[in-house]
Structure formats: C-alpha cells, structure tokens
N, C-alpha and C. Protein backbone atom coordinates (compact mmCIF):
# COMPACT_ATOMS: atom_id res chain seq x y z
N UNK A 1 91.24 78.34 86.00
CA UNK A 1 90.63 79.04 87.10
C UNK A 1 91.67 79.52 88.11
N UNK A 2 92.38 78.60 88.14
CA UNK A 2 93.73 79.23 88.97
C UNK A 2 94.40 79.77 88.89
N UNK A 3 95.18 80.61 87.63
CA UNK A 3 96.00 81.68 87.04
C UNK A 3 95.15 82.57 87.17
N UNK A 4 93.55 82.83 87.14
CA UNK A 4 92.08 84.12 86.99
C UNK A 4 92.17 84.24 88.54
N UNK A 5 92.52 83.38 89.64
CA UNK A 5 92.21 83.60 90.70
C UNK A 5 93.83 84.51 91.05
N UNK A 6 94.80 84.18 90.67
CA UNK A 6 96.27 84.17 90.81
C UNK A 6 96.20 85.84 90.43
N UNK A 7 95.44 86.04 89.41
CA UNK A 7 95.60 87.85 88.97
C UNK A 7 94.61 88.50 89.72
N UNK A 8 93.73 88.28 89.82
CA UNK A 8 93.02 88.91 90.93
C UNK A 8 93.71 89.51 92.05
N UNK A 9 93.96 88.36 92.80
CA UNK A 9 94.65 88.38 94.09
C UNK A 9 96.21 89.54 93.94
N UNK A 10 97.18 89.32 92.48
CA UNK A 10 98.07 90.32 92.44
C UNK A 10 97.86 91.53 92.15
N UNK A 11 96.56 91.57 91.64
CA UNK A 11 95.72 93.12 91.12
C UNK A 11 95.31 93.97 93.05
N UNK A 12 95.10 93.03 93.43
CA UNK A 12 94.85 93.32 94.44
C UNK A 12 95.46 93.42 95.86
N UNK A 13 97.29 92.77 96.09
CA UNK A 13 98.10 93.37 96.55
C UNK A 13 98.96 94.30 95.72
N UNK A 14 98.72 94.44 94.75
CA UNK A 14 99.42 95.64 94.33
C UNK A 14 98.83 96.92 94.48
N UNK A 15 97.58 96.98 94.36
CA UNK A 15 96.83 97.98 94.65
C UNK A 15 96.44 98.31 96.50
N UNK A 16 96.37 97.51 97.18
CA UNK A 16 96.77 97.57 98.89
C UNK A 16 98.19 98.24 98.71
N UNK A 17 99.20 97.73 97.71
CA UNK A 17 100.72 98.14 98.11
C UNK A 17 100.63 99.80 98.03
N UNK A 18 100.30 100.01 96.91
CA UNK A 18 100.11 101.83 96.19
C UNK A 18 99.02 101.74 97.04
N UNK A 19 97.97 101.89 97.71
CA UNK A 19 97.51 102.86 98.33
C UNK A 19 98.04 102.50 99.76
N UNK A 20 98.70 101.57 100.58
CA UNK A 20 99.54 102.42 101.42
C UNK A 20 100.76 103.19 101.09
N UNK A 21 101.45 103.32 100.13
CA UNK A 21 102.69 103.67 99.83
C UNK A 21 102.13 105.50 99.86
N UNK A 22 100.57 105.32 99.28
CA UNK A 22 100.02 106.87 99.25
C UNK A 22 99.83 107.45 100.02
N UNK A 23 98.78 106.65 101.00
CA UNK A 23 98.08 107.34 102.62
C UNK A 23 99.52 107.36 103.73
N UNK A 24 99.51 106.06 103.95
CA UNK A 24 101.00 106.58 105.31
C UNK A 24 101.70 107.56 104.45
N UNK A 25 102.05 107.60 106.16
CA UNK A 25 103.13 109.30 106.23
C UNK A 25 104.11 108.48 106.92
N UNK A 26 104.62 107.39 107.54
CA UNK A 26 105.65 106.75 107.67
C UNK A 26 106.51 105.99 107.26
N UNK A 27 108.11 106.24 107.14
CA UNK A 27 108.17 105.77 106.03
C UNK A 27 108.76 104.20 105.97
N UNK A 28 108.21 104.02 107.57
CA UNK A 28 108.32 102.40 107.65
C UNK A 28 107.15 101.71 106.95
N UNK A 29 105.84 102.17 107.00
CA UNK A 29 104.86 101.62 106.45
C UNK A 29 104.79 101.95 104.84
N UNK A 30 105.69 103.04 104.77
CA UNK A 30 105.94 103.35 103.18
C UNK A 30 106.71 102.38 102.16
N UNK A 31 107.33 101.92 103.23
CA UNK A 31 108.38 100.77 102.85
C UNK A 31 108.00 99.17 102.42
N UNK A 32 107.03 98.94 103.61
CA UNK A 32 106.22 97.90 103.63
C UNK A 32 105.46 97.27 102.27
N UNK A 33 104.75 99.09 102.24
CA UNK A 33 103.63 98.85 101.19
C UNK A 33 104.16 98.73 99.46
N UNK A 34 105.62 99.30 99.67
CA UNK A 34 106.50 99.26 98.33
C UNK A 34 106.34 97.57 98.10
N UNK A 35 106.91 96.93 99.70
CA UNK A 35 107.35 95.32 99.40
C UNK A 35 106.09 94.88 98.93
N UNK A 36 104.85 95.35 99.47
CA UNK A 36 103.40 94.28 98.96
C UNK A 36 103.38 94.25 97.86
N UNK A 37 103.20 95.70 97.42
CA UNK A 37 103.06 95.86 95.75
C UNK A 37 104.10 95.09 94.44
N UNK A 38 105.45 95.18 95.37
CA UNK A 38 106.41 94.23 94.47
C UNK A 38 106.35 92.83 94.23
N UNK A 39 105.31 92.13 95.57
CA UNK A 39 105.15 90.57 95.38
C UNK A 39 104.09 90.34 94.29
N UNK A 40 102.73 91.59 94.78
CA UNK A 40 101.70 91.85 93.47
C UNK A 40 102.20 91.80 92.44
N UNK A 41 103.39 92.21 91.94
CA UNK A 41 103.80 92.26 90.30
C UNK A 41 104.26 90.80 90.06
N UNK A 42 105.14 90.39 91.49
CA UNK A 42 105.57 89.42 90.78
C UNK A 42 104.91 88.21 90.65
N UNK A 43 103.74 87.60 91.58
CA UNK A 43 102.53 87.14 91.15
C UNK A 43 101.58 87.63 90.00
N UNK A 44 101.32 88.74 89.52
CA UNK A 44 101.22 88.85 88.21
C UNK A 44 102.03 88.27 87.26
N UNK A 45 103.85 88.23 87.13
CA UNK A 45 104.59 87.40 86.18
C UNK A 45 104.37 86.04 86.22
N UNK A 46 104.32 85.37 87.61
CA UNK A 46 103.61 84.13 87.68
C UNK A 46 102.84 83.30 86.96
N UNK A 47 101.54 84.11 87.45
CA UNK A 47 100.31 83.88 86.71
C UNK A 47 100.20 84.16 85.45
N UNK A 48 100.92 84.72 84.83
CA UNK A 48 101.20 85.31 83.71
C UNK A 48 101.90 84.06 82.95
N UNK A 49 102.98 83.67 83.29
CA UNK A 49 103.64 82.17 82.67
C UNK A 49 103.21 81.12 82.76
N UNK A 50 101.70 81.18 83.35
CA UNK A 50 101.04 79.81 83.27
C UNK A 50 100.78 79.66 82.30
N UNK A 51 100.90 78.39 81.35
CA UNK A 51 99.92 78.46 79.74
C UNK A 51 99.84 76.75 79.85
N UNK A 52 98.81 76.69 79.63
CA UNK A 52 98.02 75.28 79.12
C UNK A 52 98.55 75.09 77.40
N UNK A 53 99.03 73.26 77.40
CA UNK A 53 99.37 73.21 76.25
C UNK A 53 100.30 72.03 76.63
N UNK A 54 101.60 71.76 75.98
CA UNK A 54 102.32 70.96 76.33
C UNK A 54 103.00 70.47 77.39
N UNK A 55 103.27 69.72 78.19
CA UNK A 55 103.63 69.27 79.49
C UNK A 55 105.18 69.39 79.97
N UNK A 56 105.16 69.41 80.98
CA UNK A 56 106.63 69.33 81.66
C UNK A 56 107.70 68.21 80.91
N UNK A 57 108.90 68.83 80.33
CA UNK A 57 109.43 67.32 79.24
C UNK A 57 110.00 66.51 79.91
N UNK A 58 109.67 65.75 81.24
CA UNK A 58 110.23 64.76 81.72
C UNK A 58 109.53 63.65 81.12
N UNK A 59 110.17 62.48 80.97
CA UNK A 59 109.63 61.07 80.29
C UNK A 59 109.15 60.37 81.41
N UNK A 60 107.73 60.19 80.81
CA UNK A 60 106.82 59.01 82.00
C UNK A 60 106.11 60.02 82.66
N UNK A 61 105.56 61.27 82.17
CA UNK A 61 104.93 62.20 82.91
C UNK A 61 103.52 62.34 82.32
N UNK A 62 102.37 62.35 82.31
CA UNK A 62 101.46 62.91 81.43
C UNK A 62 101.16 64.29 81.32
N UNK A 63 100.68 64.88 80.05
CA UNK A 63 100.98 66.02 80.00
C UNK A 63 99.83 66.78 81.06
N UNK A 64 100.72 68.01 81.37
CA UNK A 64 100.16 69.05 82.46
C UNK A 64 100.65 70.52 82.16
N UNK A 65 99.55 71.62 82.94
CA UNK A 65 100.19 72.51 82.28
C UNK A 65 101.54 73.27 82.38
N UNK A 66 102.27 73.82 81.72
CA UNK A 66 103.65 74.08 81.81
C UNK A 66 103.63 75.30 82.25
N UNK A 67 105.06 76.07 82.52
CA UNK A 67 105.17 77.16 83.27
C UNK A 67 106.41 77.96 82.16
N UNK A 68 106.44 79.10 81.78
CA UNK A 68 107.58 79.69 81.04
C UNK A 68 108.90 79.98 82.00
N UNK A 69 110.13 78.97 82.03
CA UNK A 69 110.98 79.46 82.63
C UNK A 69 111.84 80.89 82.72
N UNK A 70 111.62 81.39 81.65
CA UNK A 70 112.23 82.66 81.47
C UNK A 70 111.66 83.74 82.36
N UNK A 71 110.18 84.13 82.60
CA UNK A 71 109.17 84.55 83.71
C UNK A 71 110.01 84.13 85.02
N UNK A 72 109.61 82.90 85.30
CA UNK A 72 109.92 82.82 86.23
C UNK A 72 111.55 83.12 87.35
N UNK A 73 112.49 82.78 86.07
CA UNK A 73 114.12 83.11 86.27
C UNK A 73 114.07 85.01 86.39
N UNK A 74 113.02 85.44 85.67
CA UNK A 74 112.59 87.08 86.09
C UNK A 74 112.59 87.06 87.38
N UNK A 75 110.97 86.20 87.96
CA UNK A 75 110.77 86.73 89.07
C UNK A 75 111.88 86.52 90.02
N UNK A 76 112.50 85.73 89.96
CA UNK A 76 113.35 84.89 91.07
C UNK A 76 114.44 86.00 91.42
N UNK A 77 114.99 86.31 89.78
CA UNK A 77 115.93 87.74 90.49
C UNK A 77 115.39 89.08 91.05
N UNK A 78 113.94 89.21 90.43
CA UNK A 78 113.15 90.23 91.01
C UNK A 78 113.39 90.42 92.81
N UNK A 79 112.83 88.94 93.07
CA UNK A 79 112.71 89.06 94.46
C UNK A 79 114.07 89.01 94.95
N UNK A 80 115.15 88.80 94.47
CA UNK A 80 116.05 88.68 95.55
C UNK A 80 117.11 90.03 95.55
N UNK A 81 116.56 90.95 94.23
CA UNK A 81 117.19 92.50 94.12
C UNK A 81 116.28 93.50 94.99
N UNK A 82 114.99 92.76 94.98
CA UNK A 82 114.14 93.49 96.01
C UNK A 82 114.72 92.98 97.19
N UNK A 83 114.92 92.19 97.75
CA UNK A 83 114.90 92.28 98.98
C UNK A 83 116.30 92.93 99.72
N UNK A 84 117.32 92.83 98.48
CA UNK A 84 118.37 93.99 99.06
C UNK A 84 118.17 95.06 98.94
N UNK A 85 117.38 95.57 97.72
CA UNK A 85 116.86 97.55 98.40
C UNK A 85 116.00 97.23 99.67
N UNK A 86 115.71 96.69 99.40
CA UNK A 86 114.15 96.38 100.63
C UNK A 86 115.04 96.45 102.12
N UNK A 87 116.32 95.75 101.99
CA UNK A 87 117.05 95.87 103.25
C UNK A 87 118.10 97.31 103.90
N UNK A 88 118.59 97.40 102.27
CA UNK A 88 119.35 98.90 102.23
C UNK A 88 118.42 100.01 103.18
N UNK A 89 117.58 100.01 102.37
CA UNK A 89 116.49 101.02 102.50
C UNK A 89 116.24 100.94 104.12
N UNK A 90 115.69 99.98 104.68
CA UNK A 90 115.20 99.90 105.75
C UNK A 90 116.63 100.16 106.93
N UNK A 91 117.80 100.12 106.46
CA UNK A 91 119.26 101.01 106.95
C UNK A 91 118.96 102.13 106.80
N UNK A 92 118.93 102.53 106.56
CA UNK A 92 118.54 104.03 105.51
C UNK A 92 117.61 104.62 106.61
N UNK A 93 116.27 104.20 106.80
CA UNK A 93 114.93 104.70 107.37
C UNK A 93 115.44 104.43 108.85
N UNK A 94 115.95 103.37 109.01
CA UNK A 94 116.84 102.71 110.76
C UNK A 94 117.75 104.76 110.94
N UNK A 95 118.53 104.91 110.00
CA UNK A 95 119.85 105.89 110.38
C UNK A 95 119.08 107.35 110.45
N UNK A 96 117.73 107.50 109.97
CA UNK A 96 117.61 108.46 109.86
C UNK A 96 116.35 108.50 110.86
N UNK A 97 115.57 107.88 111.31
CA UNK A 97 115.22 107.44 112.49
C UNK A 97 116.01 108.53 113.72
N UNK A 98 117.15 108.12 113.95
CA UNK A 98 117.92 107.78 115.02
C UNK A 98 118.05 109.18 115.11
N UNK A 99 118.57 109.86 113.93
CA UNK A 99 118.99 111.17 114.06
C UNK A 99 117.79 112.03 113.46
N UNK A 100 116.86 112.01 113.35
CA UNK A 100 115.67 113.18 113.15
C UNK A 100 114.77 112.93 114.12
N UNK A 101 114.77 111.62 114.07
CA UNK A 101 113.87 111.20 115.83
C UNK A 101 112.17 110.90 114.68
N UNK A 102 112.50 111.05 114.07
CA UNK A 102 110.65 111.08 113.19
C UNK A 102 110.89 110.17 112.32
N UNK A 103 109.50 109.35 111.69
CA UNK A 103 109.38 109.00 110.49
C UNK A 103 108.43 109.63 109.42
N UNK A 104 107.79 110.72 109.98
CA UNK A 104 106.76 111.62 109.26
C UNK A 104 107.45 111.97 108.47
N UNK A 105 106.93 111.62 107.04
CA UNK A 105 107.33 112.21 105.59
C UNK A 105 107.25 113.70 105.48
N UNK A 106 106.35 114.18 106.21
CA UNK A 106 106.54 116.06 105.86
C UNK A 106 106.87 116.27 107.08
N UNK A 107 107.40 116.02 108.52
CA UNK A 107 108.06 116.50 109.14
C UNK A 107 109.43 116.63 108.58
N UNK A 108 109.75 115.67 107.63
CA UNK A 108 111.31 115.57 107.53
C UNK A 108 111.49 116.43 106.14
N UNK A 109 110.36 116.67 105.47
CA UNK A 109 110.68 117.70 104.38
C UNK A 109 110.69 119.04 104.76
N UNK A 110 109.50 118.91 105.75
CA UNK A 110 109.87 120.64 106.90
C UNK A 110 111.08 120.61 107.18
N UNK A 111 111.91 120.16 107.83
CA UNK A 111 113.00 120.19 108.53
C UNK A 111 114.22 120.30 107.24
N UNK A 112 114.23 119.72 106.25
CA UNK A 112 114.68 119.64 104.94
C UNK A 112 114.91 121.41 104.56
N UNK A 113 113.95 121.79 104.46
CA UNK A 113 113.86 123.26 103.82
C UNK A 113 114.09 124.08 104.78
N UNK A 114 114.37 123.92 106.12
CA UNK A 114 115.14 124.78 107.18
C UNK A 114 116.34 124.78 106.69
C-alpha cells in the first residue's frame, strides 16, 4: 500500500511540476516547477525499487521488504546533479534578472528578436 501511495503522490508532483513549468511566464517559477517535477521522478525510482520478497542480508534480522540499491545509487546522483543545474541555472536567471530587469519569458524573447 505504500509504494501505490508513493506513485500516486510522484504522478502527482510531477504533473504540478509540468504544469507550472507550462503556465508561469517566470522563469523563477519556471525553475521551481522543473525542481518539483525532478523529485516526482525521483520518487517514482523509489517507489519503483520497492519489491517484497527477501529481506535486508543482515544476520538476526527477520525478513522485510528490500529496496534495489542500484535505483536508489540512481536517485542519489540524480539529486545531487540536479541540484547543481538547479543552482547554475538559478545564476543564470539571478544575471539576467539584473540586466533585462524582467523575468517574463516573452518579454525577453521580444527583446531577443530586437
């Protein structure tokens, strides 16, 4: 019940992530909604490496369900390559900020094609 509740919930910040990444026009909140959607996936890999079956192989443990380390050694670098674009980026949106004065996605493509 807890891996069914676990995909739900990532079906469902991933889908909050893509439809703000769609509706805002800023591209701080554009940014944001990239990061939601990326935790959504990676709670999908999560929940995904849960499997019922043989137990954790420590001795003196009874069996419980196990987790696929390989998934999880995924997510782990997932999140921590995300969070350096996640930081780049937000340099990026900071520098251009400063000097266009806007974060409107089609103000800055107007201004683009000047």
């Amino acid at each position: 019940m807890d891996g069914q509740i676990a995909m739900v919930l990532s079906v469902l910040l991933a889908g909050l992530g893509l439809f703000t990444l769609i509706v805002r026009k800023e591209l701080i909140f554009k940014l944001l909604g990239l990061n939601v959607a990326s935790g959504g996936a990676s709670l999908f890999l999560v929940a995904v490496a849960r499997r019922a079956g043989p137990g954790v192989p420590i001795v003196g443990l009874e069996p419980a369900p196990a987790a696929d380390p390989l998934l999880q050694a995924l997510v782990l670098t997932a999140i921590v390559i995300h969070f350096a674009t996640l930081a780049l980026s937000l340099v990026y949106v900071i520098f251009l900020t400063e000097h266009r004065h806007t974060q409107d996605v089609r103000h800055l493509e107007r201004l683009e094609e000047e």
